[in-house]
Every structure is written in structure tokens, then in C-alpha cells.
PDB file of N, CA and C in Angstrom:
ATOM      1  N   UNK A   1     113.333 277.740 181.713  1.00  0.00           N
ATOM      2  CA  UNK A   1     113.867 277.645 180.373  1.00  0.00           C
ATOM      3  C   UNK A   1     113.242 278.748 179.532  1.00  0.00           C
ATOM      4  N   UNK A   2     114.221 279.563 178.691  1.00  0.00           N
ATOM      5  CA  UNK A   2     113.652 280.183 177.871  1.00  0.00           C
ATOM      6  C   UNK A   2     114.079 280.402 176.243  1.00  0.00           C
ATOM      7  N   UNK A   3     112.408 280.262 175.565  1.00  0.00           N
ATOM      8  CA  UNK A   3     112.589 280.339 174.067  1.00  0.00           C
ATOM      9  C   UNK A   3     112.843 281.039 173.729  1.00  0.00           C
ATOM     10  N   UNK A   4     114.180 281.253 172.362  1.00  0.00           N
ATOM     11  CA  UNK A   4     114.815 282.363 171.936  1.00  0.00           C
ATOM     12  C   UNK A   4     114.813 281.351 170.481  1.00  0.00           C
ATOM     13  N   UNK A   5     114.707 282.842 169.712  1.00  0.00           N
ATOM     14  CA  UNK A   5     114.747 282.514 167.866  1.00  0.00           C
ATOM     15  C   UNK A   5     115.938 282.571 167.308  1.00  0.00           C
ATOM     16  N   UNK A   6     116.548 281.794 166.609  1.00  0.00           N
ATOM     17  CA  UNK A   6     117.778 281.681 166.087  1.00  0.00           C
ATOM     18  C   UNK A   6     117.755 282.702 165.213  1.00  0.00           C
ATOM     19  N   UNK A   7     118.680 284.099 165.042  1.00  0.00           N
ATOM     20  CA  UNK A   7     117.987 285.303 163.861  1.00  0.00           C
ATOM     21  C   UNK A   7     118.723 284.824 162.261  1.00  0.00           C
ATOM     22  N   UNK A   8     119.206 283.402 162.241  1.00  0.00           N
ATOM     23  CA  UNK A   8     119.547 282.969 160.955  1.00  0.00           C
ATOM     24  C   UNK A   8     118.967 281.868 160.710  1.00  0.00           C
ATOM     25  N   UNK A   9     118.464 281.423 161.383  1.00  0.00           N
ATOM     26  CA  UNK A   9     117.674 280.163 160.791  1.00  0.00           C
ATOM     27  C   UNK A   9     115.987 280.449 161.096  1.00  0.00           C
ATOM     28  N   UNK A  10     115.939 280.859 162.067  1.00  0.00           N
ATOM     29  CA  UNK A  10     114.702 281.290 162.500  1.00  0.00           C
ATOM     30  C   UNK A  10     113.552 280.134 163.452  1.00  0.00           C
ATOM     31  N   UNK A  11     114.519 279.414 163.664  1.00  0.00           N
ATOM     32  CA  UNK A  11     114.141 277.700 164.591  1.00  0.00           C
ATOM     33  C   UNK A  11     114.295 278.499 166.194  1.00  0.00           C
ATOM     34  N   UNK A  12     113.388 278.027 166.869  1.00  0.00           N
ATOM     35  CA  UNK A  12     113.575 278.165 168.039  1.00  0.00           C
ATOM     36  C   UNK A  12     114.406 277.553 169.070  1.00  0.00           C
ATOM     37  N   UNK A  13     115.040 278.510 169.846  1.00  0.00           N
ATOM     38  CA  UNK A  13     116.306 277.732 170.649  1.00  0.00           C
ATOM     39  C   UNK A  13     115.310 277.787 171.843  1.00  0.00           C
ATOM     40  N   UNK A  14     116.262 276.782 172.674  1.00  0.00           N
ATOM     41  CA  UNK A  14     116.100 276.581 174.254  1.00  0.00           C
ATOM     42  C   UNK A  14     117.204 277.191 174.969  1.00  0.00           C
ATOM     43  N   UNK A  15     117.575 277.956 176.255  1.00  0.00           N
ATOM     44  CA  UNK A  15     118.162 278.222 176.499  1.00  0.00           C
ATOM     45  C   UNK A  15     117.852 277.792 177.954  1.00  0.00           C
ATOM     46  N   UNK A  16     119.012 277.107 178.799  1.00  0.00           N
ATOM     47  CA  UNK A  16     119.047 276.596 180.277  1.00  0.00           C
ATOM     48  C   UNK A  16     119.824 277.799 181.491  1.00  0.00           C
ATOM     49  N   UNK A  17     119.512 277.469 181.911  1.00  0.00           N
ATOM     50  CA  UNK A  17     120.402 278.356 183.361  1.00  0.00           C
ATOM     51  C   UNK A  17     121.602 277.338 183.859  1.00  0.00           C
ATOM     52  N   UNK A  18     122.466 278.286 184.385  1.00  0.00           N
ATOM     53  CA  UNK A  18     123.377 277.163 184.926  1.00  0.00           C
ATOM     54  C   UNK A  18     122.817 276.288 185.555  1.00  0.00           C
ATOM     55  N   UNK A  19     122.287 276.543 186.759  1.00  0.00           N
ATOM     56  CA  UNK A  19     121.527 276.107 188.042  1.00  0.00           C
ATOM     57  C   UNK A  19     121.003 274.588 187.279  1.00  0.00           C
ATOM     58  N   UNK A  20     120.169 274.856 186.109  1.00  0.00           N
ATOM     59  CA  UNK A  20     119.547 274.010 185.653  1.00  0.00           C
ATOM     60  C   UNK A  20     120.455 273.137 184.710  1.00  0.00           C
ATOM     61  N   UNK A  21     121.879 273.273 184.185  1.00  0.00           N
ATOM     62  CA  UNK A  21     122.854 272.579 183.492  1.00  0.00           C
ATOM     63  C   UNK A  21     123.183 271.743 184.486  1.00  0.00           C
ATOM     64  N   UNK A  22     123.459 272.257 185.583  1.00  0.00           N
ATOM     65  CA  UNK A  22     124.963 271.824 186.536  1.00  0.00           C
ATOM     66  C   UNK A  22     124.088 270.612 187.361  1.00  0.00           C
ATOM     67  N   UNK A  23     122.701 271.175 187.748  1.00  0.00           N
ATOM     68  CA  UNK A  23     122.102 270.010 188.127  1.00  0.00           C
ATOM     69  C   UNK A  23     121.979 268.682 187.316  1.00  0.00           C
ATOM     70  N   UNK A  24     121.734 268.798 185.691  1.00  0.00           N
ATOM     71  CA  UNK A  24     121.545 267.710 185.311  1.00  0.00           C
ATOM     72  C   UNK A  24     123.085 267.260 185.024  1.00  0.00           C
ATOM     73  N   UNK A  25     123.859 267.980 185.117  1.00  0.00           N
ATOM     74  CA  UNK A  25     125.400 267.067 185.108  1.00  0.00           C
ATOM     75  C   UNK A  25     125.309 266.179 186.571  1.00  0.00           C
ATOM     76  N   UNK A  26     125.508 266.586 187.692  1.00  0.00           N
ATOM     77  CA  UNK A  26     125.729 266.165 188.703  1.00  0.00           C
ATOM     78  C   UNK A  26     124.390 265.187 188.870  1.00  0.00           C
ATOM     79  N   UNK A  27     123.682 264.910 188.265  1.00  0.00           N
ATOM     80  CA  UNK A  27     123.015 263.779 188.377  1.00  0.00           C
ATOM     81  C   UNK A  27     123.827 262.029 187.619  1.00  0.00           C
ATOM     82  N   UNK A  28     124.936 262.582 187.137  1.00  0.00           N
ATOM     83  CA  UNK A  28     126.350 261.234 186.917  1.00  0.00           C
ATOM     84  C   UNK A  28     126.774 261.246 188.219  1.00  0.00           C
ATOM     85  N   UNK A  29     127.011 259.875 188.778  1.00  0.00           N
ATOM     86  CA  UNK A  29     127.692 259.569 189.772  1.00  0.00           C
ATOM     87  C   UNK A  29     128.767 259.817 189.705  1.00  0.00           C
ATOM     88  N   UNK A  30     129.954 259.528 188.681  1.00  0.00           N
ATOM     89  CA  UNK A  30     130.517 259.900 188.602  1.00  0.00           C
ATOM     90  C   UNK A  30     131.135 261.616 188.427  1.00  0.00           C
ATOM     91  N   UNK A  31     129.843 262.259 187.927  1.00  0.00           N
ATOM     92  CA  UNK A  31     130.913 263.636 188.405  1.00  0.00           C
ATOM     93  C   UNK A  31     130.040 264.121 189.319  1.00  0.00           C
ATOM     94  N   UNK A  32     129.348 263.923 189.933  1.00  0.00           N
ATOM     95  CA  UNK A  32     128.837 264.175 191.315  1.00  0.00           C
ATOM     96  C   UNK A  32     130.307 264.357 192.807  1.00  0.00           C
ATOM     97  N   UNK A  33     130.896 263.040 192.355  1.00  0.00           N
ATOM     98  CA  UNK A  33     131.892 262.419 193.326  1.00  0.00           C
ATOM     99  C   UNK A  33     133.114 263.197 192.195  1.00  0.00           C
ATOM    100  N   UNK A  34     133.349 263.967 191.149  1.00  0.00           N
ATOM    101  CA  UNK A  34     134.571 264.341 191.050  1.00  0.00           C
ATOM    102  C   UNK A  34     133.918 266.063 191.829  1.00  0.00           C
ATOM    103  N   UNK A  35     132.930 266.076 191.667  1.00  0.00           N
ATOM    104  CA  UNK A  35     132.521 267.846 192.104  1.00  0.00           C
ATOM    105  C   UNK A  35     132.892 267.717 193.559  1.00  0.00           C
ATOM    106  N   UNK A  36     132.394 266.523 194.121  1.00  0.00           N
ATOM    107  CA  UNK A  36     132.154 266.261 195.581  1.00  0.00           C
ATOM    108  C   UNK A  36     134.081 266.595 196.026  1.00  0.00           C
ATOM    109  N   UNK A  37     134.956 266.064 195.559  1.00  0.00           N
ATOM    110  CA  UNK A  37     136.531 266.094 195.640  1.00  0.00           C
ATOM    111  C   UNK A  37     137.021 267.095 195.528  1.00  0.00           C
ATOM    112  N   UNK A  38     136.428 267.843 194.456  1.00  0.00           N
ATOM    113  CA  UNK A  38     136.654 268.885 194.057  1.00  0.00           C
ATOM    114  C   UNK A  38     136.472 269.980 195.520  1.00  0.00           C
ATOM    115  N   UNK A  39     135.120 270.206 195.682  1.00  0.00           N
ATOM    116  CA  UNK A  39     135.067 270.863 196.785  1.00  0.00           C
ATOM    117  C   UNK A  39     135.648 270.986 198.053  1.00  0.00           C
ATOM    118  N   UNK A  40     135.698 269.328 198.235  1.00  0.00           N
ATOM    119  CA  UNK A  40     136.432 269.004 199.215  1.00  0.00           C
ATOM    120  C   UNK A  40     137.943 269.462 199.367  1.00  0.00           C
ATOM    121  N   UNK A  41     138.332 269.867 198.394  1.00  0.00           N
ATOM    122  CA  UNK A  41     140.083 269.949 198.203  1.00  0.00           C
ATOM    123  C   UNK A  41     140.462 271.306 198.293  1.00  0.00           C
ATOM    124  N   UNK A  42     139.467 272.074 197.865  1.00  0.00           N
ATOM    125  CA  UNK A  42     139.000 273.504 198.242  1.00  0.00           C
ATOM    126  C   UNK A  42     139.053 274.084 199.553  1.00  0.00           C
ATOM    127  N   UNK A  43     137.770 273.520 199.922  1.00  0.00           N
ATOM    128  CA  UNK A  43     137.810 273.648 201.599  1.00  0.00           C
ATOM    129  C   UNK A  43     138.891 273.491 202.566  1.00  0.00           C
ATOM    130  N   UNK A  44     139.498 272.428 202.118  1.00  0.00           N
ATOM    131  CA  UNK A  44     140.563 272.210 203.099  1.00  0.00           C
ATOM    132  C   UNK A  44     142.075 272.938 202.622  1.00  0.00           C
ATOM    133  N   UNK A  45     142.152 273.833 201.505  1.00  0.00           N
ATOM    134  CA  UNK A  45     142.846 274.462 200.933  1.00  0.00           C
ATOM    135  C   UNK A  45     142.591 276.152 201.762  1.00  0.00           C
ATOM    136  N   UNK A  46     141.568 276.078 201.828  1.00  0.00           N
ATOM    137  CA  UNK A  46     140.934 277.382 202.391  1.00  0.00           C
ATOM    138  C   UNK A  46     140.954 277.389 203.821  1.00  0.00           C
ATOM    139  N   UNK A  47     141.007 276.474 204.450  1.00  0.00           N
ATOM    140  CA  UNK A  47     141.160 276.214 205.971  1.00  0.00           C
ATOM    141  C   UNK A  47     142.268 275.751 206.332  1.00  0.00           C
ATOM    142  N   UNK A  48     143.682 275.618 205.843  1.00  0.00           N
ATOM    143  CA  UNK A  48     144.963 275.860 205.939  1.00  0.00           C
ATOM    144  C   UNK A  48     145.452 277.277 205.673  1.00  0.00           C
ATOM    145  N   UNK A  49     145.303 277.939 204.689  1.00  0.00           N
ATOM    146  CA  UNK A  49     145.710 279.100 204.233  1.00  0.00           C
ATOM    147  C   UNK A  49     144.935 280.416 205.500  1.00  0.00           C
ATOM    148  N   UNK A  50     143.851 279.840 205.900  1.00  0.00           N
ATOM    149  CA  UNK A  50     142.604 280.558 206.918  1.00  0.00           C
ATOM    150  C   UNK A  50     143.459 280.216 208.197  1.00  0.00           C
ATOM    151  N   UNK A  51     143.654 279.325 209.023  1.00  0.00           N
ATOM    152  CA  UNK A  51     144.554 278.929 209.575  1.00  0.00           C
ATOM    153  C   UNK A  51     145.743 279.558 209.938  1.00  0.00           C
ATOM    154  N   UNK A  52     146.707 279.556 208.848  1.00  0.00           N
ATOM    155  CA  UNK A  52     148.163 279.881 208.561  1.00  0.00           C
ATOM    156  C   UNK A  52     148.225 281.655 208.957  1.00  0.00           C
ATOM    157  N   UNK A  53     147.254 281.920 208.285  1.00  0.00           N
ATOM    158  CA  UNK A  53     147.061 283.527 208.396  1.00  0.00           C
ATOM    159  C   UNK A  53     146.624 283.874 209.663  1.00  0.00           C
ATOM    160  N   UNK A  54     145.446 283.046 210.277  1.00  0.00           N
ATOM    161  CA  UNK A  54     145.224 283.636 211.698  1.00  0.00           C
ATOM    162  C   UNK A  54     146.240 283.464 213.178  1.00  0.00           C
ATOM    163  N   UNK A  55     147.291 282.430 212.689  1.00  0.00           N
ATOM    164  CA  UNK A  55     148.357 282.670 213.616  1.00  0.00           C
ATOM    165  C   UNK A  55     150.125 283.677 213.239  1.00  0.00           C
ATOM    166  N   UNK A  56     149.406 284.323 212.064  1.00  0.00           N
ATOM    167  CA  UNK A  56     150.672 285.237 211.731  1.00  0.00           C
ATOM    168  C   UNK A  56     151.083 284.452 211.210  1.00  0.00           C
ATOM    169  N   UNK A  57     151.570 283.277 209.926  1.00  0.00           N
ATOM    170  CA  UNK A  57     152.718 282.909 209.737  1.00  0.00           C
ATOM    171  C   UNK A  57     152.937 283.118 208.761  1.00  0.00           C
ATOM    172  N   UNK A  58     153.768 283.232 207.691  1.00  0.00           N
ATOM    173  CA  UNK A  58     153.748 283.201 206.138  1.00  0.00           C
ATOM    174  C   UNK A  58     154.301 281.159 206.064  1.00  0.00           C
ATOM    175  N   UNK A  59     154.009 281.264 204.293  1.00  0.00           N
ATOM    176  CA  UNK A  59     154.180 279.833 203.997  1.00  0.00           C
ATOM    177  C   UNK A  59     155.560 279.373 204.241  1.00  0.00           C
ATOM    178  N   UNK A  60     156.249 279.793 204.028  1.00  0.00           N
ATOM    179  CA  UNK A  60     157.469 279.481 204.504  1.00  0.00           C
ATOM    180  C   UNK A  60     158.354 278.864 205.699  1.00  0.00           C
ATOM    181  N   UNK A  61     157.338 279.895 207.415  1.00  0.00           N
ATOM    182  CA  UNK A  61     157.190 279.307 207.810  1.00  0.00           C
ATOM    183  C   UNK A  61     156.999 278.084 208.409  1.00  0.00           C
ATOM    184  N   UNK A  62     155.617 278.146 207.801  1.00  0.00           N
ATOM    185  CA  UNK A  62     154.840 276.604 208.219  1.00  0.00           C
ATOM    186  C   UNK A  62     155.770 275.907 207.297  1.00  0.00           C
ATOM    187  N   UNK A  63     156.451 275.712 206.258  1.00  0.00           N
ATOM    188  CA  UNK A  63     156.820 274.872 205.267  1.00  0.00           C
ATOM    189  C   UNK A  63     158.200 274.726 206.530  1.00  0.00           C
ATOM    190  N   UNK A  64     159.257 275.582 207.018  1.00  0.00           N
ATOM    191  CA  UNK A  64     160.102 275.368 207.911  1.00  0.00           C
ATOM    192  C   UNK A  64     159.602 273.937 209.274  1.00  0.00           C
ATOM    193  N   UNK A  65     158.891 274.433 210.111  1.00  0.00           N
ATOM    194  CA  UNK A  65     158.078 274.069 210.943  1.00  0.00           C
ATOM    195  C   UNK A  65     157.596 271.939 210.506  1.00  0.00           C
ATOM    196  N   UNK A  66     157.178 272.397 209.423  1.00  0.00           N
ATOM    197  CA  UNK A  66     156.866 270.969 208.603  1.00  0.00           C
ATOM    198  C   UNK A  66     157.942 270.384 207.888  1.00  0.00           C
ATOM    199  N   UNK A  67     159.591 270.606 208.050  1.00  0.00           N
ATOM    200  CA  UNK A  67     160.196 270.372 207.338  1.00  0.00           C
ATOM    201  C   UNK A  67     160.093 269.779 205.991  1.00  0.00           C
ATOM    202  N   UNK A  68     159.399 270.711 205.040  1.00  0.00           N
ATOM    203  CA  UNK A  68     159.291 271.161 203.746  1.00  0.00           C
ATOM    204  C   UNK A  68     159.599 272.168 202.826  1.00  0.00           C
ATOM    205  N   UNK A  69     159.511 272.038 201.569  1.00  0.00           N
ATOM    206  CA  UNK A  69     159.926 273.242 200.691  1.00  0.00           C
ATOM    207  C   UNK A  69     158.265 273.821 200.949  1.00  0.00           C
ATOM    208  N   UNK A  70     158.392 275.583 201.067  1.00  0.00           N
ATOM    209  CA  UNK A  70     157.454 276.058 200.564  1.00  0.00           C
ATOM    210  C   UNK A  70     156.741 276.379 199.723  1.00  0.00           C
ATOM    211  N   UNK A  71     157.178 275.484 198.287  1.00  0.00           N
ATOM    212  CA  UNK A  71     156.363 275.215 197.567  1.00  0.00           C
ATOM    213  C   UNK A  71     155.034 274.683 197.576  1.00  0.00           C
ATOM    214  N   UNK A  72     155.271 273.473 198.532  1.00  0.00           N
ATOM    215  CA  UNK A  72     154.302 272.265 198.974  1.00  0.00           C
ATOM    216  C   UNK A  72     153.058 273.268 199.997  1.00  0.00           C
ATOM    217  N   UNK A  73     153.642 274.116 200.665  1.00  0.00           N
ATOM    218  CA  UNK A  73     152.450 274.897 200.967  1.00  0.00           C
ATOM    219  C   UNK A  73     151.456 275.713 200.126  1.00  0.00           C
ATOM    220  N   UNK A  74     152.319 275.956 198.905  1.00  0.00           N
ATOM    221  CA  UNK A  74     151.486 277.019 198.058  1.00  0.00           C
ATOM    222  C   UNK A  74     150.876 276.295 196.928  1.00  0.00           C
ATOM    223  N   UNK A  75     151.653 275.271 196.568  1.00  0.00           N
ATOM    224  CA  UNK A  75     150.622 274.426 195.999  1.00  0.00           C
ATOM    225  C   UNK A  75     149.320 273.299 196.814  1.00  0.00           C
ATOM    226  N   UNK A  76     149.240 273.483 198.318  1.00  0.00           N
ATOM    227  CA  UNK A  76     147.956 272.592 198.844  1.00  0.00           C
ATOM    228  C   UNK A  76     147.214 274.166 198.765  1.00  0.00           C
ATOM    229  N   UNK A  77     147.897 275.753 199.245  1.00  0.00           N
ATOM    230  CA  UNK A  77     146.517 276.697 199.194  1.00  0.00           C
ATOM    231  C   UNK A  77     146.116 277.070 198.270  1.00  0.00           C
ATOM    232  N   UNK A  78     146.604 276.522 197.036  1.00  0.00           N
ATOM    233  CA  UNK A  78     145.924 276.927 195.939  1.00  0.00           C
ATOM    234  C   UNK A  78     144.803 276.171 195.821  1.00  0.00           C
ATOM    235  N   UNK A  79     144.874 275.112 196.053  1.00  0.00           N
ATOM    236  CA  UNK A  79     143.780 273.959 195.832  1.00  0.00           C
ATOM    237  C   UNK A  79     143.429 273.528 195.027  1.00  0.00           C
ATOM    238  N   UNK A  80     144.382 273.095 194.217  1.00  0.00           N
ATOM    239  CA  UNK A  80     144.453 273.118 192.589  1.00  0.00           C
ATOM    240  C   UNK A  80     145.402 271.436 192.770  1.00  0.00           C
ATOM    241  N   UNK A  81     146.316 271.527 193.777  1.00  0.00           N
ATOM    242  CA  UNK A  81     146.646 269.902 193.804  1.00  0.00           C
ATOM    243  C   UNK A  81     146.437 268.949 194.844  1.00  0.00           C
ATOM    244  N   UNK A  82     146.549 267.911 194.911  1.00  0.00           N
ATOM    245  CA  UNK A  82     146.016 266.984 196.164  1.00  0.00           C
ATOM    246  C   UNK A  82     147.514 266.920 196.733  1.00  0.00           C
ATOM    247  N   UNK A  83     147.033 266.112 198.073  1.00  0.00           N
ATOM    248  CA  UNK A  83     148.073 265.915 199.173  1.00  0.00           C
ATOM    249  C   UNK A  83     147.878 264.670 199.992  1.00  0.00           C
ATOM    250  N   UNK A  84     149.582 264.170 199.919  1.00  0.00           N
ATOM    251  CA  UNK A  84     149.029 262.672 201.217  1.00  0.00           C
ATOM    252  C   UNK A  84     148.528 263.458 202.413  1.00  0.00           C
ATOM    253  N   UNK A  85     147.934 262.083 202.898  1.00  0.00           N
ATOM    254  CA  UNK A  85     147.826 262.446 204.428  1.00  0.00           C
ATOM    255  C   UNK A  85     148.919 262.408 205.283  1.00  0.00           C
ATOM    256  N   UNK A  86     150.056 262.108 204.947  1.00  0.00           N
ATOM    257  CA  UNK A  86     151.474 262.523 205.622  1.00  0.00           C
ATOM    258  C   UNK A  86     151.693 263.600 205.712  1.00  0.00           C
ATOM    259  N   UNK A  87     151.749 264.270 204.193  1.00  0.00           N
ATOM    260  CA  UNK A  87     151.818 266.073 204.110  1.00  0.00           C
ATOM    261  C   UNK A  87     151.280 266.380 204.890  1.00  0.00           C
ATOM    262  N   UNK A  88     150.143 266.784 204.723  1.00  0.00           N
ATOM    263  CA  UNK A  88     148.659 267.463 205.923  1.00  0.00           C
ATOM    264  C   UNK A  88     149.488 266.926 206.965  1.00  0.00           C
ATOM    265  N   UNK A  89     149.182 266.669 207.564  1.00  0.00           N
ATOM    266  CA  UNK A  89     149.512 265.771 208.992  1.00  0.00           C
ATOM    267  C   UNK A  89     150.459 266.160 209.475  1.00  0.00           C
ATOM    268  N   UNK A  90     151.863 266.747 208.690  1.00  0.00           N
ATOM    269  CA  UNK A  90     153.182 267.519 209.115  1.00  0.00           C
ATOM    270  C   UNK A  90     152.535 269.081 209.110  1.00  0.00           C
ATOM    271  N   UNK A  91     151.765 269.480 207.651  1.00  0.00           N
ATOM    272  CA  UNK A  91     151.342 270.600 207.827  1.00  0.00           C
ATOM    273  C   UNK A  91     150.475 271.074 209.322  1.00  0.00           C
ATOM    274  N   UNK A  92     149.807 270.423 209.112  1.00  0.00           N
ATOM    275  CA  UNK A  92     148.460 270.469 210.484  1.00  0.00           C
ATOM    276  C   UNK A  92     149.590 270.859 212.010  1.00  0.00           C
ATOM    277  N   UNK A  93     150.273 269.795 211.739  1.00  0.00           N
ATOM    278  CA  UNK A  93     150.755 269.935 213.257  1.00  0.00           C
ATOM    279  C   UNK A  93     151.777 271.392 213.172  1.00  0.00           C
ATOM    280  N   UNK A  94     152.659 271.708 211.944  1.00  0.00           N
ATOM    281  CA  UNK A  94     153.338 272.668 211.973  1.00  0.00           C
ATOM    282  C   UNK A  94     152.731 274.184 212.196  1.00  0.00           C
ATOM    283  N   UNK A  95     151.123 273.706 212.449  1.00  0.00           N
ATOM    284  CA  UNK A  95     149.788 274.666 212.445  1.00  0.00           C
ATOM    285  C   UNK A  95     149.066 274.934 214.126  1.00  0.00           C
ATOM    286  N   UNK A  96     149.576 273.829 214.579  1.00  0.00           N
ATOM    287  CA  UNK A  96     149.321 273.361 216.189  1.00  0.00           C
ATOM    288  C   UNK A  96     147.929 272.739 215.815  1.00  0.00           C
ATOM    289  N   UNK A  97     147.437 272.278 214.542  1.00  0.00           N
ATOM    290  CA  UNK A  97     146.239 271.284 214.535  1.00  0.00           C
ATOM    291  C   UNK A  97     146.869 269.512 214.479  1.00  0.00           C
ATOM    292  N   UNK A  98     145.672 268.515 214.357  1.00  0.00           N
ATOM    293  CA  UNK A  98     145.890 267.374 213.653  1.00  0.00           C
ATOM    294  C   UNK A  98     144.865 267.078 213.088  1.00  0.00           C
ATOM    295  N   UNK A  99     145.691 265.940 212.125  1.00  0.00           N
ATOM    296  CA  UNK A  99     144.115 265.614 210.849  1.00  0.00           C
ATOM    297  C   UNK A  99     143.909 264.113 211.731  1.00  0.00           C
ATOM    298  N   UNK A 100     142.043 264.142 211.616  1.00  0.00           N
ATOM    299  CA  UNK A 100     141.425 263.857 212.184  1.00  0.00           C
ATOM    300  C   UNK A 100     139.890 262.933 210.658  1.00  0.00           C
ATOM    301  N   UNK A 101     140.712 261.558 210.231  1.00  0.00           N
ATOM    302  CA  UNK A 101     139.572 260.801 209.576  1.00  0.00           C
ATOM    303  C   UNK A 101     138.698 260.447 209.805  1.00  0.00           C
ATOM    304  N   UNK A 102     137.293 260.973 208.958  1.00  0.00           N
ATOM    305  CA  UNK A 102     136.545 260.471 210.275  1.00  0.00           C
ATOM    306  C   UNK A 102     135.451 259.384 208.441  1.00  0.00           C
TER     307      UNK A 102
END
């Protein structure tokens, strides 16, 4: 932490690091477990799109393959929206993977 002078009031500030914000957020259970989702939705956004690309396909493709609009592909690699496990599960296989709960 470091002290810095307010140059209009002249009170001393505190100033945090992220490192040191983000930790005391994620000490709520609750957004611990929305960060935790968060990431999670990421990853598996990134390992479809990682995937998709290492067997040549464009989204379209796989969206063919999965009988879907290719929308539904570009909105799971963005990773910005969630997905049943039906989706995945058509995706995956239209990928030559399967989803696997563990």
C-alpha cells in the first residue's frame, strides 16, 4: 500500500494494487463463485474455438455439422454467453470430442 497526499485537501490517501483489491473482493463467496463461472466459461470458450481451429474448420462449419445456426458458435467463442449441455454436446461431437461431467 502506498501513501499519497491529496494536492487539494492535503489528507493522506491510501492507494491499493489490484492484486490487493481483487483479493479482498474474492474473499465474498459469492463473487468468488461468480469469478469462479466466469473463468470457467472462458476456458471452455477458448478450448472450442482452440479446437475448431486446429482441425481447419470455420464456425459455420461446426454450426452445419451440429445442426445449428452459426451464430450459436460465435456466441459460446466469445465467452460472453452460457450454453446447455445439449448445445456443447452437439458442438463437441460436431468437433469429434464429448462433454464429459465430472
Amino acid at each position: 500500500m502506498k501513501k499519497i497526499i491529496d494536492p487539494i485537501t492535503g489528507k493522506k490517501l491510501k492507494s491499493h494494487t489490484f492484486e490487493q483489491t481483487f483479493a479482498k473482493v474474492l474473499k465474498s463467496k459469492k463473487a468468488k463463485r461468480a469469478y469462479e463461472e466466469e473463468l470457467a466459461r472462458r476456458r471452455l470458450a477458448h478450448t472450442v474455438k482452440e479446437t475448431r481451429v486446429a482441425k481447419g474448420l470455420t464456425q459455420a462449419a461446426v454450426a452445419r455439422k451440429a445442426d445449428m445456426p452459426q451464430s450459436v458458435i460465435a456466441r459460446l467463442e466469445s465467452g460472453t454467453h452460457s450454453v446447455s449441455v445439449d448445445t456443447l454436446s452437439k458442438i463437441a461431437a460436431a468437433l469429434g470430442k464429448h462433454v464429459e461431467l465430472m
